[in-house]
C-alpha atoms as a PDB file:
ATOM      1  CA  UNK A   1      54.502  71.453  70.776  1.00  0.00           C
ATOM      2  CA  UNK A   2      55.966  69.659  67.752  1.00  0.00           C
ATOM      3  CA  UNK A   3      59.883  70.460  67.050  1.00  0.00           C
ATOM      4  CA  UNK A   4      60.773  69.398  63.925  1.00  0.00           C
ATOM      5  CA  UNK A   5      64.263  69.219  62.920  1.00  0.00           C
ATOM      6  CA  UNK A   6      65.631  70.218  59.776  1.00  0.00           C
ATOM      7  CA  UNK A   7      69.038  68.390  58.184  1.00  0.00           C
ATOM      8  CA  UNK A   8      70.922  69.813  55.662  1.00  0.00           C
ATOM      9  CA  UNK A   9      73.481  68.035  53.944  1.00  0.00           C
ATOM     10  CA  UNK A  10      76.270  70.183  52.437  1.00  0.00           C
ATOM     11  CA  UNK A  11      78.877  68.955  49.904  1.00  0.00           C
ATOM     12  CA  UNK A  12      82.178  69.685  51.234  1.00  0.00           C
ATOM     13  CA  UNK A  13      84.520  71.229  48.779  1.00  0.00           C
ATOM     14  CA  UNK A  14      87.489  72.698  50.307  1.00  0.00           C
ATOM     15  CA  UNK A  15      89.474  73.280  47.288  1.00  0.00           C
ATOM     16  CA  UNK A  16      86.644  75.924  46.552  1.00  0.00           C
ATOM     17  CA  UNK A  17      87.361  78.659  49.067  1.00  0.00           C
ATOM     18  CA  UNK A  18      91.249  78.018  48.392  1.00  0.00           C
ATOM     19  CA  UNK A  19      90.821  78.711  44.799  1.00  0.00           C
ATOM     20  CA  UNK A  20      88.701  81.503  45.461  1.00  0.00           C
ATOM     21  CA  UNK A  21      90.972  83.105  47.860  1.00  0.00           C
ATOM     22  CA  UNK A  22      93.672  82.500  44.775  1.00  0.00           C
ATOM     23  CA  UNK A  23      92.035  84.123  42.565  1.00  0.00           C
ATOM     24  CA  UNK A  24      91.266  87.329  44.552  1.00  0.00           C
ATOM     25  CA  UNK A  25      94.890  87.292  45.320  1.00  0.00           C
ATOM     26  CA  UNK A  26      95.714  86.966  41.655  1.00  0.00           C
ATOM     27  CA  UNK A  27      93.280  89.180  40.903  1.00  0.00           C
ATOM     28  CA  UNK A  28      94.647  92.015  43.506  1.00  0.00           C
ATOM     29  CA  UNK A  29      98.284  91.238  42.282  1.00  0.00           C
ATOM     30  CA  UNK A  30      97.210  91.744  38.706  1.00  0.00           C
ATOM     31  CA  UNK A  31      95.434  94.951  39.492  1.00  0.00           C
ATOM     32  CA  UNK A  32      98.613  96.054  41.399  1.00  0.00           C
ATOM     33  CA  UNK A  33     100.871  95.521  38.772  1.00  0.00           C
ATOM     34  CA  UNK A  34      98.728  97.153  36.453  1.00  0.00           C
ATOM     35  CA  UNK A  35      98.312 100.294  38.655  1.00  0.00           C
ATOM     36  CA  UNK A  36     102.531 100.247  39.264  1.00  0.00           C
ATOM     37  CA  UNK A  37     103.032 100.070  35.064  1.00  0.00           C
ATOM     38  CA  UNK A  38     100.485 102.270  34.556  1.00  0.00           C
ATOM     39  CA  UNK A  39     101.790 104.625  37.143  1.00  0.00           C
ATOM     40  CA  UNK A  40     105.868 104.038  36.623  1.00  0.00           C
ATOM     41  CA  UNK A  41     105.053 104.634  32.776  1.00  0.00           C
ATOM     42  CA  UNK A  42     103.046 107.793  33.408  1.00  0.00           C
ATOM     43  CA  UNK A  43     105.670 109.302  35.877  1.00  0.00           C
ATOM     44  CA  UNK A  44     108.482 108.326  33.749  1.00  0.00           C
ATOM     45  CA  UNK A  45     106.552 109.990  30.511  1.00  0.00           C
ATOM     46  CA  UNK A  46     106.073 113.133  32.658  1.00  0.00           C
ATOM     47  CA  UNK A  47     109.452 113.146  33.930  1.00  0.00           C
ATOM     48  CA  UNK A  48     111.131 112.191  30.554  1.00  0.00           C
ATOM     49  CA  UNK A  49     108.986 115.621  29.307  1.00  0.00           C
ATOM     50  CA  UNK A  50     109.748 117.465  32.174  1.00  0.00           C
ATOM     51  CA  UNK A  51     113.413 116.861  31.706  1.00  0.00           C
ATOM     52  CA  UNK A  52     112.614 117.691  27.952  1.00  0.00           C
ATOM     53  CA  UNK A  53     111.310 120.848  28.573  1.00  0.00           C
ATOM     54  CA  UNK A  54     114.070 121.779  31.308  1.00  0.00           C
ATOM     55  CA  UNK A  55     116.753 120.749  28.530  1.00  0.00           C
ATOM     56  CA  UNK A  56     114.595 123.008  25.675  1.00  0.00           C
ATOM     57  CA  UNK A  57     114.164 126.103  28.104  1.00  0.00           C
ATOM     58  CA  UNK A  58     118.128 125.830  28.905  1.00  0.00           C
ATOM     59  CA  UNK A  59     118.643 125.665  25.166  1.00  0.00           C
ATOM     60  CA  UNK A  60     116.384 128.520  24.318  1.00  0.00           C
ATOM     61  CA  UNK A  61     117.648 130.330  27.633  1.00  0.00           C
ATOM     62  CA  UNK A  62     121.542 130.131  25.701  1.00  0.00           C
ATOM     63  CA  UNK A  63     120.287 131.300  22.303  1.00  0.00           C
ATOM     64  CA  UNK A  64     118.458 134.172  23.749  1.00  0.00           C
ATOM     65  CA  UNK A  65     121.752 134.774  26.266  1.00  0.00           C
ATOM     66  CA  UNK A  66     124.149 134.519  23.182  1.00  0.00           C
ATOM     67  CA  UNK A  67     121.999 136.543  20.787  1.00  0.00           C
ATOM     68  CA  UNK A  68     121.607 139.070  23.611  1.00  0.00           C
ATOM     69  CA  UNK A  69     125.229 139.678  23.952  1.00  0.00           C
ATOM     70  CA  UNK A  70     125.780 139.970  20.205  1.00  0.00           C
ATOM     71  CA  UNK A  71     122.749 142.978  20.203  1.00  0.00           C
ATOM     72  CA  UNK A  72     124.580 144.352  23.007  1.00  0.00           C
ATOM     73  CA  UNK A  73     127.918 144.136  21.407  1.00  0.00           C
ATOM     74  CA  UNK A  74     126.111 145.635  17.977  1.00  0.00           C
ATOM     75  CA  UNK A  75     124.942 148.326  20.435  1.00  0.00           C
ATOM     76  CA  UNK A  76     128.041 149.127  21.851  1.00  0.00           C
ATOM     77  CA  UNK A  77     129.813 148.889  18.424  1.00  0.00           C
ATOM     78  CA  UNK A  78     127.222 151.271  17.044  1.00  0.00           C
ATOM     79  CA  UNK A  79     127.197 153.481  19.898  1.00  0.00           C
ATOM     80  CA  UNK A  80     131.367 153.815  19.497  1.00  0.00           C
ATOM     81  CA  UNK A  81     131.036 154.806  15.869  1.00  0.00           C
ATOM     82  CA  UNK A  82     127.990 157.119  16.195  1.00  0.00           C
ATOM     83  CA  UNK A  83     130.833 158.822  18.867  1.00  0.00           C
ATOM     84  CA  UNK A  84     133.595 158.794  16.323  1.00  0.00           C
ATOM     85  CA  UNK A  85     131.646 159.894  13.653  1.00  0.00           C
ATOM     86  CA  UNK A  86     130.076 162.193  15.492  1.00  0.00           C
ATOM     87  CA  UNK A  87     133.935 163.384  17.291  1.00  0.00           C
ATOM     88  CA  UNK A  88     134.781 163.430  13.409  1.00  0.00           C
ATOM     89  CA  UNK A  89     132.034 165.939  12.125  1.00  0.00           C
ATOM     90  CA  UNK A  90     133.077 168.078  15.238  1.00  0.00           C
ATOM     91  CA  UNK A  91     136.573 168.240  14.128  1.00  0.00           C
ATOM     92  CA  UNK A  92     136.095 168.180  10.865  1.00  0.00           C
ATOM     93  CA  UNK A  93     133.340 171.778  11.373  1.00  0.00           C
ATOM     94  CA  UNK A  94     136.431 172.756  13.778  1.00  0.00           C
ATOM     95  CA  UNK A  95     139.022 172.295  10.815  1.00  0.00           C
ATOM     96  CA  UNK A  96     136.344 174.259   8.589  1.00  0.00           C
ATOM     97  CA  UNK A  97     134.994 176.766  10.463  1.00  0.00           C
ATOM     98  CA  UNK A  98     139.662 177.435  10.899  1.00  0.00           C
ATOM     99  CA  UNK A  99     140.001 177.369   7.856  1.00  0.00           C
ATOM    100  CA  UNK A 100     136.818 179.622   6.675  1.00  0.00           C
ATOM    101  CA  UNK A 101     138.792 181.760   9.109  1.00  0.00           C
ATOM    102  CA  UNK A 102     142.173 181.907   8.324  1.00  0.00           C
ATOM    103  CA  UNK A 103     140.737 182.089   4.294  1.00  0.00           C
ATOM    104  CA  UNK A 104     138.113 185.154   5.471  1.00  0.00           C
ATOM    105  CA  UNK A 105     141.888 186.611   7.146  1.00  0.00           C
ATOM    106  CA  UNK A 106     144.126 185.929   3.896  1.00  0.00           C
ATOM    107  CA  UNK A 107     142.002 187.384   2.320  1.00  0.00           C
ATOM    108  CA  UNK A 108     141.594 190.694   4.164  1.00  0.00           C
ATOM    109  CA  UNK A 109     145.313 190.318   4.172  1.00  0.00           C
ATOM    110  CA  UNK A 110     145.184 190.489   0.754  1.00  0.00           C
ATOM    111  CA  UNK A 111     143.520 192.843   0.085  1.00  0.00           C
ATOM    112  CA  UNK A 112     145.028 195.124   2.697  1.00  0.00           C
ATOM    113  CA  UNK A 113     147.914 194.286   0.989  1.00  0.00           C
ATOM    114  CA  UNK A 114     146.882 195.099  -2.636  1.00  0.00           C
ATOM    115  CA  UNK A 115     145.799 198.554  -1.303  1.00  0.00           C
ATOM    116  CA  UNK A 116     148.905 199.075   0.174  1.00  0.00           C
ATOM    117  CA  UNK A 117     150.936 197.994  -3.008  1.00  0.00           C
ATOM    118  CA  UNK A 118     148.649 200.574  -5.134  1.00  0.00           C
ATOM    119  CA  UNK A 119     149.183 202.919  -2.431  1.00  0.00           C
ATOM    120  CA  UNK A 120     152.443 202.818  -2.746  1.00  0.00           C
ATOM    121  CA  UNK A 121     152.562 202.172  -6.866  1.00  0.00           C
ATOM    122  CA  UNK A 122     150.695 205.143  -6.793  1.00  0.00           C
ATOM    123  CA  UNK A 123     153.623 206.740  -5.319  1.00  0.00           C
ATOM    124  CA  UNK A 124     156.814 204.986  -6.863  1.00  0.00           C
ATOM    125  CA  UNK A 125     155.358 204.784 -10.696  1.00  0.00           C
ATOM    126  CA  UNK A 126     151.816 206.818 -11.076  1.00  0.00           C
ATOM    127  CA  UNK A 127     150.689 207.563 -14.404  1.00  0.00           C
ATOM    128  CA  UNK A 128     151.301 210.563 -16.311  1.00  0.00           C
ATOM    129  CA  UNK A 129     147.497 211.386 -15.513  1.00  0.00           C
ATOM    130  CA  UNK A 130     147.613 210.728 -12.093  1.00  0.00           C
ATOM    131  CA  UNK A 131     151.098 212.182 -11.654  1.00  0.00           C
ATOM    132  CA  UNK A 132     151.491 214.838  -8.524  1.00  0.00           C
ATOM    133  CA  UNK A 133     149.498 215.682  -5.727  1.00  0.00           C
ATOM    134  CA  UNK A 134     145.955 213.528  -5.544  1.00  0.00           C
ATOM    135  CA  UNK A 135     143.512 212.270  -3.149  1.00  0.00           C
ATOM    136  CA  UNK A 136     144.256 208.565  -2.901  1.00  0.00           C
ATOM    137  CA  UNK A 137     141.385 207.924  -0.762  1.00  0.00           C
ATOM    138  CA  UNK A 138     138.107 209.418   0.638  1.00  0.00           C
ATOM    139  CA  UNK A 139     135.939 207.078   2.516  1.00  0.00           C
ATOM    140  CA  UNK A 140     133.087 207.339   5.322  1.00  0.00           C
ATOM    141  CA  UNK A 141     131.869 205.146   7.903  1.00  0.00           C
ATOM    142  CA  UNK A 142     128.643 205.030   9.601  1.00  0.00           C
ATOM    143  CA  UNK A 143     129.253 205.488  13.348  1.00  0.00           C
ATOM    144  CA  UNK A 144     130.348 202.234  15.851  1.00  0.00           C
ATOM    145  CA  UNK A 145     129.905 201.692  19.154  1.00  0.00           C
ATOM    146  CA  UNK A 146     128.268 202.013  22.488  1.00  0.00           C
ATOM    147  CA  UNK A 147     129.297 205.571  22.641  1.00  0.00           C
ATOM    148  CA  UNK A 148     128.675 206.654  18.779  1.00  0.00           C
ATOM    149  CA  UNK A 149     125.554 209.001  18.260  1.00  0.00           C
ATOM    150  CA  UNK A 150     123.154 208.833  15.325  1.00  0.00           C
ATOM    151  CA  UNK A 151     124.130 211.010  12.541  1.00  0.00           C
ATOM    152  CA  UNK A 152     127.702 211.295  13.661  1.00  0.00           C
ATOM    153  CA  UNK A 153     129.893 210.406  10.873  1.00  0.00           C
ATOM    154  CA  UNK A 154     133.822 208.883  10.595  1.00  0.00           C
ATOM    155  CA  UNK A 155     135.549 209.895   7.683  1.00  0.00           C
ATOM    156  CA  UNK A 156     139.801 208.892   5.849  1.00  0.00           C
ATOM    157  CA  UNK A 157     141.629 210.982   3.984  1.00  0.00           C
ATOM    158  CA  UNK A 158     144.910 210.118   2.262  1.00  0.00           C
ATOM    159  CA  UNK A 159     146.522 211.854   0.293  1.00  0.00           C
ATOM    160  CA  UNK A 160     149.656 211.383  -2.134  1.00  0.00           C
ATOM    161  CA  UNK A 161     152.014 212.658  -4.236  1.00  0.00           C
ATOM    162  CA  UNK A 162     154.364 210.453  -6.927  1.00  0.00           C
ATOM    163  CA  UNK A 163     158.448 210.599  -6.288  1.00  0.00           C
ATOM    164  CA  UNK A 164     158.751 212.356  -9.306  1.00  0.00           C
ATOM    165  CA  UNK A 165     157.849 215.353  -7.392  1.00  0.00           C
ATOM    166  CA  UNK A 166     160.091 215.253  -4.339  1.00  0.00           C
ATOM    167  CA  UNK A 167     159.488 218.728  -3.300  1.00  0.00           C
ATOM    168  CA  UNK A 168     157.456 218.916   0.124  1.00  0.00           C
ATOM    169  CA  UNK A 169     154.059 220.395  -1.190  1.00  0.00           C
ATOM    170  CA  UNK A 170     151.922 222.692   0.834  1.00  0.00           C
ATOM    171  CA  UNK A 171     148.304 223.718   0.763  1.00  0.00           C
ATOM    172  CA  UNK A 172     144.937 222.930   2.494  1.00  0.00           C
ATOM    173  CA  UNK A 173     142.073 220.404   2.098  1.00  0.00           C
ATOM    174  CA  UNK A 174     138.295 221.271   2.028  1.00  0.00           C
ATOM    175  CA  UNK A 175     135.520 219.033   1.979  1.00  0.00           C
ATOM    176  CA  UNK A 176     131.876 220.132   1.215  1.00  0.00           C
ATOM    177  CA  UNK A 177     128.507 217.905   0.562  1.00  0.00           C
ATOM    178  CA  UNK A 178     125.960 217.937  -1.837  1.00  0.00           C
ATOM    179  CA  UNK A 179     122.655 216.572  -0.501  1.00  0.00           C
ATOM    180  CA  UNK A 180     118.600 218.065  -0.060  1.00  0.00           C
ATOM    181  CA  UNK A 181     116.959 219.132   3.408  1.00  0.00           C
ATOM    182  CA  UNK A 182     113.355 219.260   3.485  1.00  0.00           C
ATOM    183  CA  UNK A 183     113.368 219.296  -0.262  1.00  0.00           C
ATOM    184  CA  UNK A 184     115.797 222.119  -0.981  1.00  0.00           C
ATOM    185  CA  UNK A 185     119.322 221.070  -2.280  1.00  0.00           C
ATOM    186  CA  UNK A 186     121.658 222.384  -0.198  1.00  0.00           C
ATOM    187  CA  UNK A 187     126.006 222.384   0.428  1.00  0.00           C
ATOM    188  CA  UNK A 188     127.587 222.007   3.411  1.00  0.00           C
ATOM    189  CA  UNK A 189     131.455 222.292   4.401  1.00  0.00           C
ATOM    190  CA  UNK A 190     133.217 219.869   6.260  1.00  0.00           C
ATOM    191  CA  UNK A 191     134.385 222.607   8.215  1.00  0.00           C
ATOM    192  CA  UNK A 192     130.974 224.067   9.820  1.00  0.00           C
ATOM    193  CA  UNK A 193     129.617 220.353  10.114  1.00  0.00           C
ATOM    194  CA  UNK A 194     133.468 218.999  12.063  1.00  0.00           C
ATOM    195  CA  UNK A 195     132.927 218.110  15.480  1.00  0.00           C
ATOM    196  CA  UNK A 196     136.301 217.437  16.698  1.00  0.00           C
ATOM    197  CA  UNK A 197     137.279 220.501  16.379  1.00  0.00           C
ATOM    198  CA  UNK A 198     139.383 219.703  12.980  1.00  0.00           C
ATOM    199  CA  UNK A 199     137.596 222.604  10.845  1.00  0.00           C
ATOM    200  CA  UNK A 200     140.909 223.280   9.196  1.00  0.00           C
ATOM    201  CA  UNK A 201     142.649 220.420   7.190  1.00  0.00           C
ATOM    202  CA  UNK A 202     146.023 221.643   6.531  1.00  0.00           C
ATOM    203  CA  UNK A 203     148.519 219.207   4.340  1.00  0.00           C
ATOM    204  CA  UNK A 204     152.840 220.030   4.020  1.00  0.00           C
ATOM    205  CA  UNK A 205     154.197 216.574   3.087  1.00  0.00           C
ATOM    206  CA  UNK A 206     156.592 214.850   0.169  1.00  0.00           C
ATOM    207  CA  UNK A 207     154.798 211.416  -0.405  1.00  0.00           C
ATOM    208  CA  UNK A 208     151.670 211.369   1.516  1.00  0.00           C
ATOM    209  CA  UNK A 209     149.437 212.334   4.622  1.00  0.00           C
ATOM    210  CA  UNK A 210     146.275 211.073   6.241  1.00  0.00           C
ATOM    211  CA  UNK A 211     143.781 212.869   7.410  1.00  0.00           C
ATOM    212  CA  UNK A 212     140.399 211.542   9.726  1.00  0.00           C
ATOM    213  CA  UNK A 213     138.051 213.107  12.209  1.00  0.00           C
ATOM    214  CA  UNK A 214     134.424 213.032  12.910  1.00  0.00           C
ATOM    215  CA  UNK A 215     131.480 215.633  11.599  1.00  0.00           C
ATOM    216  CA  UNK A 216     127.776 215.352  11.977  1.00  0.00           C
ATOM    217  CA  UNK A 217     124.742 216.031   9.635  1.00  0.00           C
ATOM    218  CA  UNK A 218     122.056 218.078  10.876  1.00  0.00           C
ATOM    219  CA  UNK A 219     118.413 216.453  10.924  1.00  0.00           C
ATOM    220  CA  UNK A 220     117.393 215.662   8.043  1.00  0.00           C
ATOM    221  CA  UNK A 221     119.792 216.272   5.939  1.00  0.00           C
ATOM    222  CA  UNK A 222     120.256 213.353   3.128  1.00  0.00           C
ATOM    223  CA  UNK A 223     123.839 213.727   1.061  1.00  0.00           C
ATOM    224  CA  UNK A 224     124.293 212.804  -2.114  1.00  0.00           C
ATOM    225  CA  UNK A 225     127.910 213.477  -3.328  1.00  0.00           C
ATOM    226  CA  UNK A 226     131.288 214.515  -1.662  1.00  0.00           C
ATOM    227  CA  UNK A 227     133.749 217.368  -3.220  1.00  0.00           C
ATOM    228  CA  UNK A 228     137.485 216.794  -1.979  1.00  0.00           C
ATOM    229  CA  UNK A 229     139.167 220.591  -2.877  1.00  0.00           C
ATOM    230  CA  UNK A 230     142.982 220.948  -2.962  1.00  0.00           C
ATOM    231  CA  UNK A 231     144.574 224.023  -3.407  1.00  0.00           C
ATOM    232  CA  UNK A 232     148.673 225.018  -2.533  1.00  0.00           C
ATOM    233  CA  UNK A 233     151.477 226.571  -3.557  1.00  0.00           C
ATOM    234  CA  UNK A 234     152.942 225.794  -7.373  1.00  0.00           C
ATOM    235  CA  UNK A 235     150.107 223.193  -7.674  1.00  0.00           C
ATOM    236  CA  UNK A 236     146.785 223.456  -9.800  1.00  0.00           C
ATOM    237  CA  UNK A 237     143.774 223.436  -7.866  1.00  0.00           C
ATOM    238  CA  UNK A 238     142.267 219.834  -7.512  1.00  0.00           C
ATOM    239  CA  UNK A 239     137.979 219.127  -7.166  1.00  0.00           C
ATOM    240  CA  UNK A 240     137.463 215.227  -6.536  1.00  0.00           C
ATOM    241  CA  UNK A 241     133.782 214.557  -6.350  1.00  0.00           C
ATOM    242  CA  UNK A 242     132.454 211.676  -4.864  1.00  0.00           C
ATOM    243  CA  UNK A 243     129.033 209.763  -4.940  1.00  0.00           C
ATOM    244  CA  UNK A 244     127.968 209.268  -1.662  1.00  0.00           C
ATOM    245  CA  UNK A 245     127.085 205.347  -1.749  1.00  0.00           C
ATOM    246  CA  UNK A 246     130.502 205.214  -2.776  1.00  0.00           C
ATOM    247  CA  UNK A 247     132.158 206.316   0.169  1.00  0.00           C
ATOM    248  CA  UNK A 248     129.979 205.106   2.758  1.00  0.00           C
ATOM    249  CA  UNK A 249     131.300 202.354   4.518  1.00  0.00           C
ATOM    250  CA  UNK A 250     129.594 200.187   6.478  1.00  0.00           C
ATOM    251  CA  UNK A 251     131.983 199.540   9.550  1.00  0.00           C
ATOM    252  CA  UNK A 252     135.458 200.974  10.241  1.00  0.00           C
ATOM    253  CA  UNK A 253     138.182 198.737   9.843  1.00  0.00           C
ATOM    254  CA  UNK A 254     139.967 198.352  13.523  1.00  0.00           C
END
């Protein structure tokens, strides 16, 4: 067998593998450093935003916290005048509604007092046609009450006579009403209809007596007018009529 030998002759060139192991390093170092700036400018992009967006959000966080408390203070400022207003209508419907009041009670003092002043002019200086014995007042009141009974009536009497005539006068009082039952006009006398048992009204005075008791109407009777009758001694004899929505009254003064 034939063994046949084969030379190769190979240029030797160290500098080769030293340059080539150079410029992988270089190569590697430049990729490094490019992957570090790349990376260190990245991180410190994302961190300068981060920081950015921390310092925004804190800045955002204080407006919203300041404008916050001034709503809140607004609130509260609103909320303490809605209370004084409000506090203010309350007193101020208090201070009316005393007032209304005291007015509505001066004037029911008033006029208490004007009819006692004509009362009492009526006594001190009548005039010449009113001079003497006279019925001052007549009035009726519908009936009040837990106790009052339908058709029961409350009726005043006052009657007067003028200082000129200082002479106690004597005599008696009779009432009768005019009114229709079942369509027939009919009169009734104080006296049959009483029912307090005052069927005889009786007068002796100088300047004036009062006179007031109860009576009731029987059903169905509808009045129309009043007659107030005086008759006494040395005195003419006195008819007063009265119409009937006159002298009905719709409570009795207490």
């Amino acid at each position: 067998m034939n063994i046949r030998h084969r030379i190769v002759v190979a240029a030797h060139r160290p500098w080769r593998r030293w340059a080539l192991i150079g410029g992988g390093s270089a190569a590697l170092l430049l990729a490094g450093w490019g992957l570090y700036s790349y990376t260190r400018a990245t991180t410190v992009s994302e961190f300068e935003k981060t920081h950015l967006e921390r310092d925004q959000l804190r800045e955002d966080n204080r407006r919203l916290s300041q404008q916050l408390r001034a709503a809140l203070a607004e609130s509260q400022s609103a909320k303490d005048q809605l209370a004084y207003l409000s506090r203010s209508q309350q007193i101020d419907d208090g201070a009316c509604s005393a007032v209304k009041q005291s007015l509505a009670s001066l004037q029911a003092e008033s006029a208490d007092l004007r009819e006692q002043l004509a009362f009492y002019r009526g006594i001190v200086s009548p005039s010449e046609s009113q001079a003497g014995v006279r019925v001052f007042e007549f009035k009726i009141y519908y009936p009040q009450g837990k106790n009052a009974q339908p058709g029961t009536y409350k009726y005043d009497l006052v009657l007067i006579q003028s200082v000129r005539h200082d002479n106690r006068v004597d005599g008696d009082v009779s009432v009768s009403f005019e009114g229709y039952q079942g369509g027939t006009k009919q009169t009734l006398k104080l006296a049959d209809l009483a029912s307090d048992g005052h069927k005889n009204l009786l007068f002796s005075f100088k300047y004036f007596e009062e006179f007031s008791g109860s009576f009731r109407f029987p059903d169905g009777f509808k009045p129309l007018r009043a007659t107030v009758t005086l008759q006494g001694e040395d005195m003419p004899r006195i008819d007063d009529d009265y119409d009937w929505t006159k002298i009905i009254q719709e409570a009795r003064p207490s």
